[in-house]
PDB file of N, CA and C in Angstrom:
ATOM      1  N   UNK A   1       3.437  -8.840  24.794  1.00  0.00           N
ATOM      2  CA  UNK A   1       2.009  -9.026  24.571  1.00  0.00           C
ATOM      3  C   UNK A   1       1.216  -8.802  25.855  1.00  0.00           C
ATOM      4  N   UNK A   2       1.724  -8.322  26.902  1.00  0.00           N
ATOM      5  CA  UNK A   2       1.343  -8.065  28.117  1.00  0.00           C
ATOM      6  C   UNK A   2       0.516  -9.421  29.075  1.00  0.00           C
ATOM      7  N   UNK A   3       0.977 -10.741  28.518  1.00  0.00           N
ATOM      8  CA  UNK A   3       0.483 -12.173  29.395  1.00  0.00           C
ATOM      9  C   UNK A   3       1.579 -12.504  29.803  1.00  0.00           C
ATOM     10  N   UNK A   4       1.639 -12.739  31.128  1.00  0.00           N
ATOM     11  CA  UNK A   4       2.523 -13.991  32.297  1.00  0.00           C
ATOM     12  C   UNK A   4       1.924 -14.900  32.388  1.00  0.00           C
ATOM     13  N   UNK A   5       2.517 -16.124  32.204  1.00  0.00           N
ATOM     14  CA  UNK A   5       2.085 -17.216  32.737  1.00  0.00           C
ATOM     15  C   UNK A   5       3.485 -17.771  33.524  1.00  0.00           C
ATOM     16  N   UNK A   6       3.072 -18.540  34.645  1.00  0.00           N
ATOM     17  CA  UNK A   6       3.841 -19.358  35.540  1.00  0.00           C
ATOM     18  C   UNK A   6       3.424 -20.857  35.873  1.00  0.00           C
ATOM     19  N   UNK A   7       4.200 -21.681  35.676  1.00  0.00           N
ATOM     20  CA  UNK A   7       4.248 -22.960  35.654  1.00  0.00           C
ATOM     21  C   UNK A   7       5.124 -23.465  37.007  1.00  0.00           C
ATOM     22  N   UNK A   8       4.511 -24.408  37.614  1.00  0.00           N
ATOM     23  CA  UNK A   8       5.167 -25.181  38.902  1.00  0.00           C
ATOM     24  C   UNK A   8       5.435 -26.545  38.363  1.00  0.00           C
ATOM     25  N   UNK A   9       7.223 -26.759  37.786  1.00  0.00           N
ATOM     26  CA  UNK A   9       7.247 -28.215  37.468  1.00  0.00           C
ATOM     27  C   UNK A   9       8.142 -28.542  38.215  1.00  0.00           C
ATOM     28  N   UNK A  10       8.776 -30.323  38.697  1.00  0.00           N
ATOM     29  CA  UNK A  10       9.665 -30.833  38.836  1.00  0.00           C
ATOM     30  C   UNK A  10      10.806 -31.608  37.725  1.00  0.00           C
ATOM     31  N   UNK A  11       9.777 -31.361  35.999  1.00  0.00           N
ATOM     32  CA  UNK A  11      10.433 -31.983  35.120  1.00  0.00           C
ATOM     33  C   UNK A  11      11.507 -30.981  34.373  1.00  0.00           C
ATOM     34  N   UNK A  12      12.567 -31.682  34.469  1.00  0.00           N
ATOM     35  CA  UNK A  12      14.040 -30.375  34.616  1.00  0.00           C
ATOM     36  C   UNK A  12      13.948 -30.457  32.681  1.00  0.00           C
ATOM     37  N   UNK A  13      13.280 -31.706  32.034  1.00  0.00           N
ATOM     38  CA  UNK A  13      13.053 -31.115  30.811  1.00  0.00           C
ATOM     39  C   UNK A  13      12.135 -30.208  30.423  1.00  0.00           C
ATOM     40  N   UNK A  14      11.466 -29.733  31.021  1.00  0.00           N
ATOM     41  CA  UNK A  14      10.770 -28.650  30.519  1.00  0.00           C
ATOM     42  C   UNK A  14      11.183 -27.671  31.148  1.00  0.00           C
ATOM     43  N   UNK A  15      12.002 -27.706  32.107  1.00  0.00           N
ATOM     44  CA  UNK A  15      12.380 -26.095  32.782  1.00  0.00           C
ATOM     45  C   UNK A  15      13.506 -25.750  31.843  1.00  0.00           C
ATOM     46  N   UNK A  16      14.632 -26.909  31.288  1.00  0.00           N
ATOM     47  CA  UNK A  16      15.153 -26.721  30.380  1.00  0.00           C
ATOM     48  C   UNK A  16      14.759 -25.771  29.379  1.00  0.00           C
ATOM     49  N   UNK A  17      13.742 -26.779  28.047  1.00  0.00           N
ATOM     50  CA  UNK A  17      13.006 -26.731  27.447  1.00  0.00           C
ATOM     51  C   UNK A  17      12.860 -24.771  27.269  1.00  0.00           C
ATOM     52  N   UNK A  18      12.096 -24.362  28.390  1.00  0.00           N
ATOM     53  CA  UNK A  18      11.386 -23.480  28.054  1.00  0.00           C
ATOM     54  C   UNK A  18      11.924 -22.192  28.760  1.00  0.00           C
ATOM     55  N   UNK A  19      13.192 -22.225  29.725  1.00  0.00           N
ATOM     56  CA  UNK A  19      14.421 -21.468  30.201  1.00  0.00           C
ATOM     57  C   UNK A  19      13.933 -20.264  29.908  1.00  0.00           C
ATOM     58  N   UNK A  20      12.969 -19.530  30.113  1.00  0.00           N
ATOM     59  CA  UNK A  20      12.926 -17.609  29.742  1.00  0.00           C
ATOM     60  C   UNK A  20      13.268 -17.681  31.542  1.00  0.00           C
ATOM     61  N   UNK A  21      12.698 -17.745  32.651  1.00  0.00           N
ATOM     62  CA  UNK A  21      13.366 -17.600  34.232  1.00  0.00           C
ATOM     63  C   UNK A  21      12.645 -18.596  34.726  1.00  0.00           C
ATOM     64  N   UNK A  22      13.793 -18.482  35.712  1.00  0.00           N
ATOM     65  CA  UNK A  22      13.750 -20.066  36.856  1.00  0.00           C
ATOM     66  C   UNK A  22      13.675 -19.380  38.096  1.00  0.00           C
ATOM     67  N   UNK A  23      12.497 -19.517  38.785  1.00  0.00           N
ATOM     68  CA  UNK A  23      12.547 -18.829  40.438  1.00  0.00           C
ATOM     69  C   UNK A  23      12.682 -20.362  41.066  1.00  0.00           C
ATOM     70  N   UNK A  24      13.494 -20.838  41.578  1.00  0.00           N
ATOM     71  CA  UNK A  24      13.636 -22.203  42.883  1.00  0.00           C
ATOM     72  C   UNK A  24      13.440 -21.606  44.086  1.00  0.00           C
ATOM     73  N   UNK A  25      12.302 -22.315  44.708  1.00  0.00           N
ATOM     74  CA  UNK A  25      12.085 -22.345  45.829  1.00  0.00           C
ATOM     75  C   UNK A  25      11.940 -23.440  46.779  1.00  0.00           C
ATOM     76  N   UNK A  26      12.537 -23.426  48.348  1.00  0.00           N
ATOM     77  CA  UNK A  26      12.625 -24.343  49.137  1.00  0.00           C
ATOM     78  C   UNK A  26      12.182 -24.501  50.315  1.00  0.00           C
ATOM     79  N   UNK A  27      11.164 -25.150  50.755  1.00  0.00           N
ATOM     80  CA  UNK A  27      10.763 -24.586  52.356  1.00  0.00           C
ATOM     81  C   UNK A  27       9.425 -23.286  52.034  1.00  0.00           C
ATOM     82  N   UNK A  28       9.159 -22.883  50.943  1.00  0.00           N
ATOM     83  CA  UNK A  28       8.382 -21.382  50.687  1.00  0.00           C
ATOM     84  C   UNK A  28       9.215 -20.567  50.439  1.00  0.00           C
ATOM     85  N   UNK A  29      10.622 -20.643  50.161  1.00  0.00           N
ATOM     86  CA  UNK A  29      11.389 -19.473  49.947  1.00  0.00           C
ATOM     87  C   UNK A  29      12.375 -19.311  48.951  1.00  0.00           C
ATOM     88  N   UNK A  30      12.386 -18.511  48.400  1.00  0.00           N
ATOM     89  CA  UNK A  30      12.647 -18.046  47.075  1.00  0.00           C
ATOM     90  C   UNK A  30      14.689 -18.490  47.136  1.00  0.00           C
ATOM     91  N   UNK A  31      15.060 -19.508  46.293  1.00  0.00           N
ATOM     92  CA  UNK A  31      16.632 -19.796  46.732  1.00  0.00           C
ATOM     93  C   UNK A  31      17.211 -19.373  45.427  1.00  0.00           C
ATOM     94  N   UNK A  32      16.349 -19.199  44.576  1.00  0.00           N
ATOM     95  CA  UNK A  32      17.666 -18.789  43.090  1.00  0.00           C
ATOM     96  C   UNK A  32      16.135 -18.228  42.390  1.00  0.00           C
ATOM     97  N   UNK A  33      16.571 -17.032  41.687  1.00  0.00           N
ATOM     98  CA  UNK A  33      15.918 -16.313  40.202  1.00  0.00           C
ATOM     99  C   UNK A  33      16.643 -16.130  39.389  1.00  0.00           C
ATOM    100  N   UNK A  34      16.832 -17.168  38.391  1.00  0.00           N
ATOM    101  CA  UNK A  34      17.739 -16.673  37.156  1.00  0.00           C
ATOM    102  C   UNK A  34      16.937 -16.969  35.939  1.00  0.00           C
ATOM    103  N   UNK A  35      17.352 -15.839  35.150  1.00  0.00           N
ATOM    104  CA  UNK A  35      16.839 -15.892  33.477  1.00  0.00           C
ATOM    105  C   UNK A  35      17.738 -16.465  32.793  1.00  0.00           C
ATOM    106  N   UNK A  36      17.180 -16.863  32.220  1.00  0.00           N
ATOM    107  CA  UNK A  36      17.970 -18.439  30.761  1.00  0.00           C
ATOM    108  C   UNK A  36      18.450 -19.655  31.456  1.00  0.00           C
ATOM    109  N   UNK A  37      17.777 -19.862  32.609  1.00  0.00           N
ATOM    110  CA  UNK A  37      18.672 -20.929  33.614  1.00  0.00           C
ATOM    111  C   UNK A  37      17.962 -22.246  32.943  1.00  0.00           C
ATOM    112  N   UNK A  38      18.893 -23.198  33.316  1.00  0.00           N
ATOM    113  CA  UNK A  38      18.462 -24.825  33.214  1.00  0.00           C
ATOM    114  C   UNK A  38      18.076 -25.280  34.236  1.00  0.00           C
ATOM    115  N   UNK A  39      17.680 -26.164  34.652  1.00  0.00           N
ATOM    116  CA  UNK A  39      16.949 -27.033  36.302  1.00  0.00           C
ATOM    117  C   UNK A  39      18.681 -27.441  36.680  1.00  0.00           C
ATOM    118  N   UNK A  40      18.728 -27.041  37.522  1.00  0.00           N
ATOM    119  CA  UNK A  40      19.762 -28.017  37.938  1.00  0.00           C
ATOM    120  C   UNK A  40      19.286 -27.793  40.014  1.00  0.00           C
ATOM    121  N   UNK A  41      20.114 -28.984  40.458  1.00  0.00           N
ATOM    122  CA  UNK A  41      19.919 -28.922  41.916  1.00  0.00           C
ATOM    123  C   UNK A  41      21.187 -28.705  42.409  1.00  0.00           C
ATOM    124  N   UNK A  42      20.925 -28.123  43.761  1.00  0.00           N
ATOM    125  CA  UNK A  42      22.046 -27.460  44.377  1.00  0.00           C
ATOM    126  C   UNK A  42      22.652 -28.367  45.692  1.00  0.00           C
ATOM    127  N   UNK A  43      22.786 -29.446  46.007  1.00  0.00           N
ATOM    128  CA  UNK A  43      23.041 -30.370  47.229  1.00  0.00           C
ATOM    129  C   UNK A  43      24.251 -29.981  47.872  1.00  0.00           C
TER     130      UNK A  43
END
């Protein structure tokens, strides 16, 4: 339909939830881009 929208959450149910891609970033910098991803953290 030619619309992007981008959302900045910390709630891993809706990153779940709504999984089309996950860009994580840390510091300003881009640490993971994955499509169909779930929230998860990397420690």
């Amino acid at each position: 339909m030619g619309v992007t929208v981008m959302m900045a959450t910390h709630n891993a149910e809706v990153v779940t939830a709504l999984r089309k891609r996950v860009v994580g970033l840390e510091d300003g910098r881009v640490v993971r881009d994955e499509t169909g991803a779930a929230y998860h953290r990397e420690d």
